[in-house]
Protein backbone atom coordinates (compact mmCIF):
# COMPACT_ATOMS: atom_id res chain seq x y z
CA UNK A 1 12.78 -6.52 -19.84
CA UNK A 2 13.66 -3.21 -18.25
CA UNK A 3 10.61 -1.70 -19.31
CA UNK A 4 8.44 -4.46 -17.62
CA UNK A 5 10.64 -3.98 -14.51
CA UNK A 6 9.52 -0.10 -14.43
CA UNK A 7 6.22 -0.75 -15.32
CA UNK A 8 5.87 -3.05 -12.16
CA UNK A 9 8.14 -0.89 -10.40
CA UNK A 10 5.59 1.92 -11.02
CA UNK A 11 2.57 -0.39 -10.17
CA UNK A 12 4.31 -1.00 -6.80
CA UNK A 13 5.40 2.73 -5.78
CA UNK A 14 1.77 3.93 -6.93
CA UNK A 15 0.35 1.14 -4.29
CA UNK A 16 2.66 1.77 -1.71
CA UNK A 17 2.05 5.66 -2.04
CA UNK A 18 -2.02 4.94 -2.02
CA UNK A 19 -1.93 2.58 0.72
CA UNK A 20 0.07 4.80 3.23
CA UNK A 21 -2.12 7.46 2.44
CA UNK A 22 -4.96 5.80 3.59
CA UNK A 23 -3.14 4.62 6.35
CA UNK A 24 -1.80 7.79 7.28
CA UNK A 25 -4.99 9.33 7.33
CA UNK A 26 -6.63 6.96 9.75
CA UNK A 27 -3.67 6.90 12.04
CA UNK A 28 -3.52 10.99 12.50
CA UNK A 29 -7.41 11.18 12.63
CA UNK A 30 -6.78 8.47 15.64
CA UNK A 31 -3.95 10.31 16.86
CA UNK A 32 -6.73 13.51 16.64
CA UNK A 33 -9.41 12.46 18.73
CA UNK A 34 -7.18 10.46 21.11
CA UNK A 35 -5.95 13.97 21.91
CA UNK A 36 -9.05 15.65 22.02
CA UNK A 37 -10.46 13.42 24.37
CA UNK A 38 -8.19 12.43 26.40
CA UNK A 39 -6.28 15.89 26.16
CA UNK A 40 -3.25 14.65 28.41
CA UNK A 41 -1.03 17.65 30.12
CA UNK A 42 2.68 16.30 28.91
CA UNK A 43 3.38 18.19 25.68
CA UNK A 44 5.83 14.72 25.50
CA UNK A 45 3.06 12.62 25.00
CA UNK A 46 0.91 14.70 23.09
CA UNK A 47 4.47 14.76 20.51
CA UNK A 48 5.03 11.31 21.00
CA UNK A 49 1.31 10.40 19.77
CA UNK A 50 1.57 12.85 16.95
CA UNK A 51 5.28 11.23 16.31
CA UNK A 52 3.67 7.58 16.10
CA UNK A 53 0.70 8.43 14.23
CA UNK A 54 3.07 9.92 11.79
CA UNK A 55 5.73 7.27 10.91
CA UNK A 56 3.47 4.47 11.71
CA UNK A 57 1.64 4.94 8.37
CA UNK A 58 5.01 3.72 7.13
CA UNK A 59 5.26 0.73 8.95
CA UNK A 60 1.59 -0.25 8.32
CA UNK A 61 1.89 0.41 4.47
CA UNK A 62 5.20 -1.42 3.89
CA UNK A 63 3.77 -4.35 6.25
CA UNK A 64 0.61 -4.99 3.86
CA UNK A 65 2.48 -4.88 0.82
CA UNK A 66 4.82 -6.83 1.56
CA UNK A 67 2.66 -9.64 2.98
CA UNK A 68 0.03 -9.22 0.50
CA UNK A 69 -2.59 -8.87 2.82
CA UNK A 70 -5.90 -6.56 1.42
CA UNK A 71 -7.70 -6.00 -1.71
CA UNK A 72 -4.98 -4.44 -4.26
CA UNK A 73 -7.00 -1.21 -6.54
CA UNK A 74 -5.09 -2.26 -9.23
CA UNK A 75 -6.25 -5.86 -10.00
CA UNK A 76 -7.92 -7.11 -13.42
CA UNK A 77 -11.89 -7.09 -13.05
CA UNK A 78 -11.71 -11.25 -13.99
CA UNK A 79 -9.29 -11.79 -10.62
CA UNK A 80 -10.49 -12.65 -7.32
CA UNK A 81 -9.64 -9.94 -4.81
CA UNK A 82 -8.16 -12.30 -2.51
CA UNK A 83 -5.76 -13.67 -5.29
CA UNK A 84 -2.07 -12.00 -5.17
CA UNK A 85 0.25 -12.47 -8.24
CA UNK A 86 4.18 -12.74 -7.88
CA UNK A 87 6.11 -10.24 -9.11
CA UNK A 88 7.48 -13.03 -11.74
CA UNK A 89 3.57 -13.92 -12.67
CA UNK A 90 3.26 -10.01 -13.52
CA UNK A 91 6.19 -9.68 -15.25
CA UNK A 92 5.46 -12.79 -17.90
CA UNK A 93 1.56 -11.14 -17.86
CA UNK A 94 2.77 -7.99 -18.84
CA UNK A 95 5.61 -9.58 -21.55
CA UNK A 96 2.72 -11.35 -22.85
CA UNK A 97 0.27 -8.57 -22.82
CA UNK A 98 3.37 -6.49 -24.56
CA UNK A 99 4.27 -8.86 -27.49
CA UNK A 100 0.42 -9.27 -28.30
CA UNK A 101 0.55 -12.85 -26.95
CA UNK A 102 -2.56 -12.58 -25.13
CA UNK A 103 -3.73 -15.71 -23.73
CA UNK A 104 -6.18 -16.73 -20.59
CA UNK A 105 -4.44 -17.26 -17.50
């Protein structure tokens, strides 16, 4: 049982780390050529957009895992994309998967 917990525990930091660097990325290239073109005087607003852009990846990343929203990278081939499994439907899949039971869900 604890070595389905890591596994999904794994699954779900390896997500969370892939989706906030996508995230991440978009927000600072934002941040970028906000600042570029708009090139405003106040260094305090050109920090404060940097600052946002920064910790906002975050926000954004924890936001669309936890509400399941998007396409996870790590779903089966035979799922829908739009389909999201609990954590307790993962869990029994990977029990089964581990004891050889494997059966068609």
């Amino acid at each position: 049982m604890a070595s389905n917990l890591f596994l999904v525990s794994v699954e779900t930091l390896a997500a969370y780390a892939a989706t906030y660097w996508l995230h991440s990325t978009l927000l600072l290239g934002a941040a970028w050529l906000l600042l570029r073109s708009a090139k405003p005087d106040s260094h305090f607003v050109r920090e404060r957009i940097w600052k946002l852009a920064a910790t906002a990846g975050l926000v954004t990343a924890a936001v669309q895992l936890a509400t399941g929203l998007g396409v996870s990278l790590l779903a089966e081939p035979d799922s829908a994309p739009s389909k999201t499994r609990s954590v307790s439907e993962s869990l029994s899949r990977t029990t089964c998967l581990a004891s050889g039971n494997v059966a068609s869900r």
